[in-house]
N, C-alpha and C. Protein backbone atom coordinates (compact mmCIF):
# COMPACT_ATOMS: atom_id res chain seq x y z
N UNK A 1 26.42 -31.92 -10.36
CA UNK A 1 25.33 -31.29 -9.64
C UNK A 1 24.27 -32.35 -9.34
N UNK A 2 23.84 -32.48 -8.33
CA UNK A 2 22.86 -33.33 -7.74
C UNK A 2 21.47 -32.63 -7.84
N UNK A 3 20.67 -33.64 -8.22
CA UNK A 3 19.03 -33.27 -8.48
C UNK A 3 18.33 -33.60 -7.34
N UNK A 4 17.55 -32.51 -6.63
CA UNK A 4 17.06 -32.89 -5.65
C UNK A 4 15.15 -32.73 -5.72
N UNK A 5 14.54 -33.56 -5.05
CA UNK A 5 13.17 -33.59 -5.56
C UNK A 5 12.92 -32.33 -4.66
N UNK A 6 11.84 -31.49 -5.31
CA UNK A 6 10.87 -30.19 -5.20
C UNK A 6 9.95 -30.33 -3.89
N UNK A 7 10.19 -30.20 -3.01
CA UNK A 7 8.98 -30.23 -2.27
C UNK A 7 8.20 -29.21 -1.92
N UNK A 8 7.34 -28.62 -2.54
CA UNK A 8 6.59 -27.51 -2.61
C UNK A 8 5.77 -26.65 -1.27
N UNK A 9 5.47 -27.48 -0.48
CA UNK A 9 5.21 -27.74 0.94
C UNK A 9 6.38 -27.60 2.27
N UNK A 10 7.19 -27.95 1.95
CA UNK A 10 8.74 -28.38 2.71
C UNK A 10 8.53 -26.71 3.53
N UNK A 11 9.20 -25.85 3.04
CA UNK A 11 9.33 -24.36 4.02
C UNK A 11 8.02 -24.02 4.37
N UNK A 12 6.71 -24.53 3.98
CA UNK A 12 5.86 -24.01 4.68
C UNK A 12 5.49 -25.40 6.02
N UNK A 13 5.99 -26.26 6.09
CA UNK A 13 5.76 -27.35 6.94
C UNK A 13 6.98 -27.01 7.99
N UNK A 14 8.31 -26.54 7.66
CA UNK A 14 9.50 -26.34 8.75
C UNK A 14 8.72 -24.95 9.19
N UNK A 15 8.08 -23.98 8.29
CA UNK A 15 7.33 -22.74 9.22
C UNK A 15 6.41 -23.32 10.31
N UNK A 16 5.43 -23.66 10.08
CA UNK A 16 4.66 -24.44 10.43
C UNK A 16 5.30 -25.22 11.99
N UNK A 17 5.92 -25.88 11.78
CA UNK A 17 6.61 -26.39 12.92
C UNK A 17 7.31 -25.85 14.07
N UNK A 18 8.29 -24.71 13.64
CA UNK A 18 8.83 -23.74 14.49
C UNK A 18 7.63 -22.65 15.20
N UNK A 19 6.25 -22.52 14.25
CA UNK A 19 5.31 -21.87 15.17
C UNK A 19 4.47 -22.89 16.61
N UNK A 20 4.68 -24.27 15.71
CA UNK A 20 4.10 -25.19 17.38
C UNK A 20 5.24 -25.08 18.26
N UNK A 21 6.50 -24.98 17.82
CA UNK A 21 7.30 -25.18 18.37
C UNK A 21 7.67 -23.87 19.67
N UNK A 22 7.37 -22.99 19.50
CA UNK A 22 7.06 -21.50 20.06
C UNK A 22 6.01 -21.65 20.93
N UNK A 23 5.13 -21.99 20.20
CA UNK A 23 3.51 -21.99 21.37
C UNK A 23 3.58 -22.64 22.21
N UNK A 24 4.02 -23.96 22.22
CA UNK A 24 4.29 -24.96 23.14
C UNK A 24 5.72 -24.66 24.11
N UNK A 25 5.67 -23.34 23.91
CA UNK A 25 6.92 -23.12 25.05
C UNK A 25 8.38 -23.56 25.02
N UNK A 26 8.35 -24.63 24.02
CA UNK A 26 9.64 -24.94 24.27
C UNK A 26 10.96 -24.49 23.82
N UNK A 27 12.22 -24.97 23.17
CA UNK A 27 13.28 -23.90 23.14
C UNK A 27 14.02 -23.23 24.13
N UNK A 28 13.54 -23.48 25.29
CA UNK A 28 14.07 -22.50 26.10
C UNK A 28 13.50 -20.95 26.38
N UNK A 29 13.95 -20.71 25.20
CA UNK A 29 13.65 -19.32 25.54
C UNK A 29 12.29 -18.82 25.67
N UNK A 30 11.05 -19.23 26.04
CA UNK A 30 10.09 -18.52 27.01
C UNK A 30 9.24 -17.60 26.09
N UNK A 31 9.40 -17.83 24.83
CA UNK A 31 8.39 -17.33 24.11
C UNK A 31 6.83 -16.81 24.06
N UNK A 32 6.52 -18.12 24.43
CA UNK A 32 5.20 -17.93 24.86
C UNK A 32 5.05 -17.94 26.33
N UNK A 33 5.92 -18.24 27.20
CA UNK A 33 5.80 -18.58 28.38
C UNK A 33 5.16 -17.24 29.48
N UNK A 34 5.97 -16.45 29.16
CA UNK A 34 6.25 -14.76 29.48
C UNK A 34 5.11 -14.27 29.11
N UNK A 35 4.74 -14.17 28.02
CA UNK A 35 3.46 -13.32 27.33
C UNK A 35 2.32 -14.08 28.20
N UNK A 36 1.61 -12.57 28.45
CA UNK A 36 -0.19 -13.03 28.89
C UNK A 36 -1.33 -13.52 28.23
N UNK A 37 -1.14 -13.13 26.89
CA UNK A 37 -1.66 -13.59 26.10
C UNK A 37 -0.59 -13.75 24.87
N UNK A 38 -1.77 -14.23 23.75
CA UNK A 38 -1.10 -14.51 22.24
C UNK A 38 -1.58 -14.35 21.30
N UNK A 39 -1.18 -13.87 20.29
CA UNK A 39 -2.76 -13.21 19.40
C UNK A 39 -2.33 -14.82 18.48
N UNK A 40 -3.66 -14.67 17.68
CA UNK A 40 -4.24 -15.69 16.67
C UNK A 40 -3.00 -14.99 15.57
N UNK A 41 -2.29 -16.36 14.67
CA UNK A 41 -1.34 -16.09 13.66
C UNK A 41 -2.06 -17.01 12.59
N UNK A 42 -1.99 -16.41 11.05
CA UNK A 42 -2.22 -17.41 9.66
C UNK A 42 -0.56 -16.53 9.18
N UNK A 43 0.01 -17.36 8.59
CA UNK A 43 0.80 -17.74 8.39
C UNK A 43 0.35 -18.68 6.46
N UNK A 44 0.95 -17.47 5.54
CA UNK A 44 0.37 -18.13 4.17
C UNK A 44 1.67 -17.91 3.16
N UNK A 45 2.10 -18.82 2.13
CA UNK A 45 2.98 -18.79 1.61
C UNK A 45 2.87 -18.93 -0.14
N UNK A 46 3.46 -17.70 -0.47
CA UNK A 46 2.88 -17.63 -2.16
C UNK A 46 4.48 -17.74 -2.94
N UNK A 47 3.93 -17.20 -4.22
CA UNK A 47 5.35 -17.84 -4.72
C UNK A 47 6.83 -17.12 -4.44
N UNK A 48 6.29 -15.58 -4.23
CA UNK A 48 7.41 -14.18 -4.09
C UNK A 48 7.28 -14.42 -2.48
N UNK A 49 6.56 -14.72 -1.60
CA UNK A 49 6.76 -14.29 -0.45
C UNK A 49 5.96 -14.92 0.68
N UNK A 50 6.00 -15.24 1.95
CA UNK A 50 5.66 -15.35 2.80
C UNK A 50 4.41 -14.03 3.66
N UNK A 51 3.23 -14.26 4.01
CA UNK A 51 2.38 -13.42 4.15
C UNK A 51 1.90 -13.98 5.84
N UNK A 52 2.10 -12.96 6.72
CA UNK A 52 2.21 -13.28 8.35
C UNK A 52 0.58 -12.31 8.53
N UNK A 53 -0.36 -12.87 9.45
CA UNK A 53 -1.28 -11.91 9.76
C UNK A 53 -1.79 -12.53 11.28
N UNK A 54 -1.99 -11.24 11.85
CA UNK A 54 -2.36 -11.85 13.13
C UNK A 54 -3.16 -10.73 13.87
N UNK A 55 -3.90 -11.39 14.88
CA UNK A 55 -4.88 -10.73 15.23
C UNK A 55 -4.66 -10.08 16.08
N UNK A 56 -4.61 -8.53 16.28
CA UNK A 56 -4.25 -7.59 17.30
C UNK A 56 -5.28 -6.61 17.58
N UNK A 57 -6.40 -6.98 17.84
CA UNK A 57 -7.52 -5.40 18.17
C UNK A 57 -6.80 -4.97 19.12
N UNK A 58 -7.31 -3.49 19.11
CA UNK A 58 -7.01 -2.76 20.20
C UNK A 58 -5.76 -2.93 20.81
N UNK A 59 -4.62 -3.21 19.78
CA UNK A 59 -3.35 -2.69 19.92
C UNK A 59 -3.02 -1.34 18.63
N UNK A 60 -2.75 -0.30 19.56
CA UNK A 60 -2.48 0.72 18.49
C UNK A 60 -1.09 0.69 17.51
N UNK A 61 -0.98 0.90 16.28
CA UNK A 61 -0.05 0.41 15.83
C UNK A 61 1.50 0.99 16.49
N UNK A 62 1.72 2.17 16.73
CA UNK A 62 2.25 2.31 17.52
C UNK A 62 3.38 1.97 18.43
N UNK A 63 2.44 0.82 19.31
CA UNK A 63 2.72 -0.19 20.18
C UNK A 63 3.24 -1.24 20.25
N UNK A 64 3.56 -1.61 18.75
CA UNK A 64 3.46 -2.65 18.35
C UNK A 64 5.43 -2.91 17.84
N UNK A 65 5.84 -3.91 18.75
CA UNK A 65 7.24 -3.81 18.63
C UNK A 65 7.59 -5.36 17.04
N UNK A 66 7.88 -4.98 16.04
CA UNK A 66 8.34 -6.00 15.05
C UNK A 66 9.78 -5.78 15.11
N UNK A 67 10.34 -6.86 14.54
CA UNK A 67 11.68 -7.29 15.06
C UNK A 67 12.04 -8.36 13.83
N UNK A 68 13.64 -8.15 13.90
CA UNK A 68 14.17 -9.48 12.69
C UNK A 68 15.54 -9.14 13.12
N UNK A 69 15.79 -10.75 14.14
CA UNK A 69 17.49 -10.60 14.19
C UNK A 69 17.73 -12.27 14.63
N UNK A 70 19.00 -12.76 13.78
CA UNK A 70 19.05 -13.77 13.46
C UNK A 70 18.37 -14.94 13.19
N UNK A 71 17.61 -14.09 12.23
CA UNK A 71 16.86 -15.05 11.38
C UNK A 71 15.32 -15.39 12.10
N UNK A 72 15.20 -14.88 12.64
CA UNK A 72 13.88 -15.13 13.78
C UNK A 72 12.81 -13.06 13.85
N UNK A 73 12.16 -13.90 13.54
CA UNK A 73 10.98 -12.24 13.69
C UNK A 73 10.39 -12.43 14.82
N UNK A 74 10.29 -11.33 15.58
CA UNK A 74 9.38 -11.29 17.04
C UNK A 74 8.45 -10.16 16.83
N UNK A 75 7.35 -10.56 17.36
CA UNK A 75 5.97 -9.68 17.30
C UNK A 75 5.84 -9.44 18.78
N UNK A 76 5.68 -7.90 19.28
CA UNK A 76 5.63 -8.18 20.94
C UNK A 76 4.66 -6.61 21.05
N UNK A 77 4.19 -6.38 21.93
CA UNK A 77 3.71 -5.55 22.18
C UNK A 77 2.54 -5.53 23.55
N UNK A 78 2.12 -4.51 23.86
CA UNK A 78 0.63 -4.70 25.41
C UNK A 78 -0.69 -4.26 24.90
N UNK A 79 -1.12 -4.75 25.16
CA UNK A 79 -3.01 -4.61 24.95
C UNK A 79 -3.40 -3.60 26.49
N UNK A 80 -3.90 -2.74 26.07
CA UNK A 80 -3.98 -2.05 27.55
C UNK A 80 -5.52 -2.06 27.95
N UNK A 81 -5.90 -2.35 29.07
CA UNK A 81 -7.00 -2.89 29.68
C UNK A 81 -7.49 -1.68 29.51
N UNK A 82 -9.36 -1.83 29.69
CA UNK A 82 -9.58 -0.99 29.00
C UNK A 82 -10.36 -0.92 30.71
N UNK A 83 -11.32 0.60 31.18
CA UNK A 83 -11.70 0.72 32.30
C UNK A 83 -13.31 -0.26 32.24
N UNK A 84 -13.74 -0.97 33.38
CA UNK A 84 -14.50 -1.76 33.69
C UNK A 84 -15.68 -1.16 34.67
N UNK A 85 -16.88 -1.57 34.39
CA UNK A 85 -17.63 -0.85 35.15
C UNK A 85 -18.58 -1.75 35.87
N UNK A 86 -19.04 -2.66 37.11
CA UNK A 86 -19.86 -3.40 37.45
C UNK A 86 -21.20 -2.99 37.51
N UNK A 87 -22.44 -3.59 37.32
CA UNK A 87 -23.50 -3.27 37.11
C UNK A 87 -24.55 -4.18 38.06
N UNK A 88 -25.23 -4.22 38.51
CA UNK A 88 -26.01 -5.08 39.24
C UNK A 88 -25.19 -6.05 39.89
N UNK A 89 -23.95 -6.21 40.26
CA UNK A 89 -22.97 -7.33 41.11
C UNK A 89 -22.13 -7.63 40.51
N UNK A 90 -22.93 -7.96 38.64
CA UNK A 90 -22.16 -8.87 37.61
C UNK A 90 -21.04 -8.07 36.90
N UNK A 91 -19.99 -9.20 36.38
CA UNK A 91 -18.57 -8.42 36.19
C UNK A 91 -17.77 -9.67 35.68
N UNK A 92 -17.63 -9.26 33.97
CA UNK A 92 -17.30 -10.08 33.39
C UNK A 92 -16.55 -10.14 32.61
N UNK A 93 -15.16 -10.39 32.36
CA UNK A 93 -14.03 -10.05 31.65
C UNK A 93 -13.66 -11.03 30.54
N UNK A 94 -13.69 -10.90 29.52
CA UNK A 94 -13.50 -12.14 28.28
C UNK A 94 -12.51 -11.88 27.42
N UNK A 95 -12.16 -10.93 27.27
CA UNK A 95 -11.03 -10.27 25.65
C UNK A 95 -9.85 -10.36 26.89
N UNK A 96 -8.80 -10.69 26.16
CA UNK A 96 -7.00 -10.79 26.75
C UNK A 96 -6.85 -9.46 27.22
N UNK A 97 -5.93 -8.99 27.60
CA UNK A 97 -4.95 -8.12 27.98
C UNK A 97 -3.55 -8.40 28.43
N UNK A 98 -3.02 -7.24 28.38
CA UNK A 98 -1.90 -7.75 28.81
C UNK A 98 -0.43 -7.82 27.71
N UNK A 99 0.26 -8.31 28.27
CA UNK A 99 2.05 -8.24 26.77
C UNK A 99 1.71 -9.52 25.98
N UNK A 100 2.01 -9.29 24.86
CA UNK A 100 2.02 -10.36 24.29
C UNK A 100 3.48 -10.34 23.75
N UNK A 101 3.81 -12.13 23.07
CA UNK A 101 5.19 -12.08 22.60
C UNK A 101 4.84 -12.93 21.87
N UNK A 102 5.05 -13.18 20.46
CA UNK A 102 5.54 -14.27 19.35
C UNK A 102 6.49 -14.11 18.62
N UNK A 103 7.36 -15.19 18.34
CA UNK A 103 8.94 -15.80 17.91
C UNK A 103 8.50 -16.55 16.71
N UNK A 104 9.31 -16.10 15.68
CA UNK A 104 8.96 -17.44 13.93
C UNK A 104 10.34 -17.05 13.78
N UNK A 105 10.68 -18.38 13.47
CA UNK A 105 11.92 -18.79 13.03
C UNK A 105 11.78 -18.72 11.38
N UNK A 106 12.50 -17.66 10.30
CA UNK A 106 12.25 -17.61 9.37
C UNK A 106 13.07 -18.44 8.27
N UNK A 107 13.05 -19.67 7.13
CA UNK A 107 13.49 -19.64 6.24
C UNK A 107 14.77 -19.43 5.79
N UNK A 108 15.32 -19.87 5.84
CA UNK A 108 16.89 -19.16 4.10
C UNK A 108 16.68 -18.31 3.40
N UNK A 109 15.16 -18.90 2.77
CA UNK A 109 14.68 -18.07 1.55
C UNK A 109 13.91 -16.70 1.57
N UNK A 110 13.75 -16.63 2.92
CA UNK A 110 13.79 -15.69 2.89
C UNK A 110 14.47 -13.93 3.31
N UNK A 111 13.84 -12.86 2.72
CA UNK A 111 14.85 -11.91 2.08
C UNK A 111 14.60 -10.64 3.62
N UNK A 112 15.36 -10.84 4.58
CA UNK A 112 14.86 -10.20 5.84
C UNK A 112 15.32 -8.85 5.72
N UNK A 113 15.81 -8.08 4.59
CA UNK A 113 16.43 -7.02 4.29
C UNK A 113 14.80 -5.78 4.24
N UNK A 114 14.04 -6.86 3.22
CA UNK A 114 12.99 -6.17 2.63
C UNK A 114 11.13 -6.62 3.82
N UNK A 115 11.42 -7.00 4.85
CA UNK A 115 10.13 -7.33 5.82
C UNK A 115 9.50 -6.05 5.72
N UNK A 116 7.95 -5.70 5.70
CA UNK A 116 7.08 -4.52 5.51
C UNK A 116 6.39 -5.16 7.00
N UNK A 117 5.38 -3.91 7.17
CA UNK A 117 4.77 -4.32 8.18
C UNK A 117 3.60 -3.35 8.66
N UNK A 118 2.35 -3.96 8.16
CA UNK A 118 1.12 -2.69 8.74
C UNK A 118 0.38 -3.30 9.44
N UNK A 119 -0.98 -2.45 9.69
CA UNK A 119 -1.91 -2.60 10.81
C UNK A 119 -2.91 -2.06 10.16
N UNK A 120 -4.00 -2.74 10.15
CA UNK A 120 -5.26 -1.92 9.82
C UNK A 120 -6.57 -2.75 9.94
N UNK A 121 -7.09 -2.31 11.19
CA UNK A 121 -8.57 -2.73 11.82
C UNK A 121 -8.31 -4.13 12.40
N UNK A 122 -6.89 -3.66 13.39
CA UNK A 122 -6.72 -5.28 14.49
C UNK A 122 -6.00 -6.05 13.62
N UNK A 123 -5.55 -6.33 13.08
CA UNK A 123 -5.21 -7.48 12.11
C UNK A 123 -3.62 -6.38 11.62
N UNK A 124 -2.52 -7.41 12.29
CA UNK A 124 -1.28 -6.95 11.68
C UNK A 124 -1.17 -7.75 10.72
N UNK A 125 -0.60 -7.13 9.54
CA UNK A 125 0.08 -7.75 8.46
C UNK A 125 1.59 -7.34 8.01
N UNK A 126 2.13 -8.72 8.19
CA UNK A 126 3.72 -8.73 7.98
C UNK A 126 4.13 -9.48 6.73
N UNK A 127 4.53 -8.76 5.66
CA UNK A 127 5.07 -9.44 4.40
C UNK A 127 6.74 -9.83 4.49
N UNK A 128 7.01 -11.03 4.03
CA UNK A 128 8.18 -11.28 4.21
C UNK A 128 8.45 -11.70 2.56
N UNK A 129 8.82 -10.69 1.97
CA UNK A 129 10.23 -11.06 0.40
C UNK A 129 10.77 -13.00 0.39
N UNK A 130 10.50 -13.50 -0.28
CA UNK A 130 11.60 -14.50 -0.34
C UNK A 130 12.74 -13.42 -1.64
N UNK A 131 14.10 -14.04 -1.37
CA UNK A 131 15.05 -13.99 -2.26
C UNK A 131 14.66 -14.40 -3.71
N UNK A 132 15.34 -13.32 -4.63
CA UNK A 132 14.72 -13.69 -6.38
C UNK A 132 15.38 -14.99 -6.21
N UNK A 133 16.68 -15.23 -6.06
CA UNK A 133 17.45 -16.45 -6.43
C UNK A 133 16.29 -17.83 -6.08
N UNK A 134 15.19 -18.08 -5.54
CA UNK A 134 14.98 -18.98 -4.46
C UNK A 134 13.82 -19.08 -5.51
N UNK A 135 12.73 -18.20 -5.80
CA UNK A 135 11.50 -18.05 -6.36
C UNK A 135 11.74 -19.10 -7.56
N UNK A 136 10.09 -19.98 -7.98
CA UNK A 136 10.26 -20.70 -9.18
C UNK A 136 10.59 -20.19 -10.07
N UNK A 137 10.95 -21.29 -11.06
CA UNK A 137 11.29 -20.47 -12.20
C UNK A 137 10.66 -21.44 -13.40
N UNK A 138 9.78 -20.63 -14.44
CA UNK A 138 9.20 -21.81 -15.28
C UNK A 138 10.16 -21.81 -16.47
N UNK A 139 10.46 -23.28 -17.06
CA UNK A 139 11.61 -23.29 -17.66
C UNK A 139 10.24 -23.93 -19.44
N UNK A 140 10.39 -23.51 -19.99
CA UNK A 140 10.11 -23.77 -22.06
C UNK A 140 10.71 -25.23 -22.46
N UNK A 141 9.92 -26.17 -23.01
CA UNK A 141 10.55 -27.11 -23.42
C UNK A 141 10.03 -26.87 -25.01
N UNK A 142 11.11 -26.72 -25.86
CA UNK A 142 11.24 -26.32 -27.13
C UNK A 142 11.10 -27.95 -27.76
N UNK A 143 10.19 -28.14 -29.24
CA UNK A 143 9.89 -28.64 -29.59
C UNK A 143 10.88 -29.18 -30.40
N UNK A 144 11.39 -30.34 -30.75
CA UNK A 144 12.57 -30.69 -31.75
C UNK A 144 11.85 -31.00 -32.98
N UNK A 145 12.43 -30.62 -34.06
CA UNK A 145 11.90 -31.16 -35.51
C UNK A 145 12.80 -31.94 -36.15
């Protein structure tokens, strides 16, 4: 059996990467390309699990399409414009609308059987299980006499 060094960082740096790797369009497949907008993602990694949150006001949960198939989670859903009213000429539009789409390429380690997924006050939160097999494990070094 070969000993391989721990890199504690490692799956959250290949996460990490596959999300620039998405934003920046590339891959092919049009990830971000398609979508009108993109909500804000943190992306945090503990010892049982991977913790996804992203910013969705004024998407009702509802609406909100989550997804897990081959190994890749997609977040997609529409922000629906809300009615606009001009006032003295001025007319000024700042918040997104529109479909959004995000693609994360997930892990080994993790356990896509068990993905949860809520909403509460704009802010989706997606928990992702890693596998028990994968999780640290603290090992006792017994004292010799």
């Amino acid at each position: 059996m070969a000993i391989v060094r721990y890199q504690p960082w490692g799956l959250l740096n290949q996460l990490q990467k596959e999300l620039e790797r998405n934003y920046q369009g590339a891959g092919g497949d049009g990830s971000i390309a398609t979508a009108e907008w993109a909500p804000a993602v943190d992306i945090k990694e503990e010892n049982d699990k991977f913790v996804l949150h992203a910013d969705i006001p004024g998407v009702k949960p509802d609406e909100i399409d989550v997804s897990m198939e081959d190994g890749v989670l997609t977040i997609k859903g529409e922000k629906k414009t809300e009615a606009t009213t001009e006032q003295e000429g001025y007319k000024r539009v700042e918040r997104s609308y529109g479909s959004f789409y995000r693609r994360f390429s997930l892990p080994d380690t993790a356990n896509a059987e068990a993905i949860s997924a809520k909403s509460k006050n704009g802010v989706l939160e997606i928990v992702i299980p890693k596998r028990e097999a994968v999780q640290p494990k603290k090992i006792n070094v017994s004292i010799e006499e």
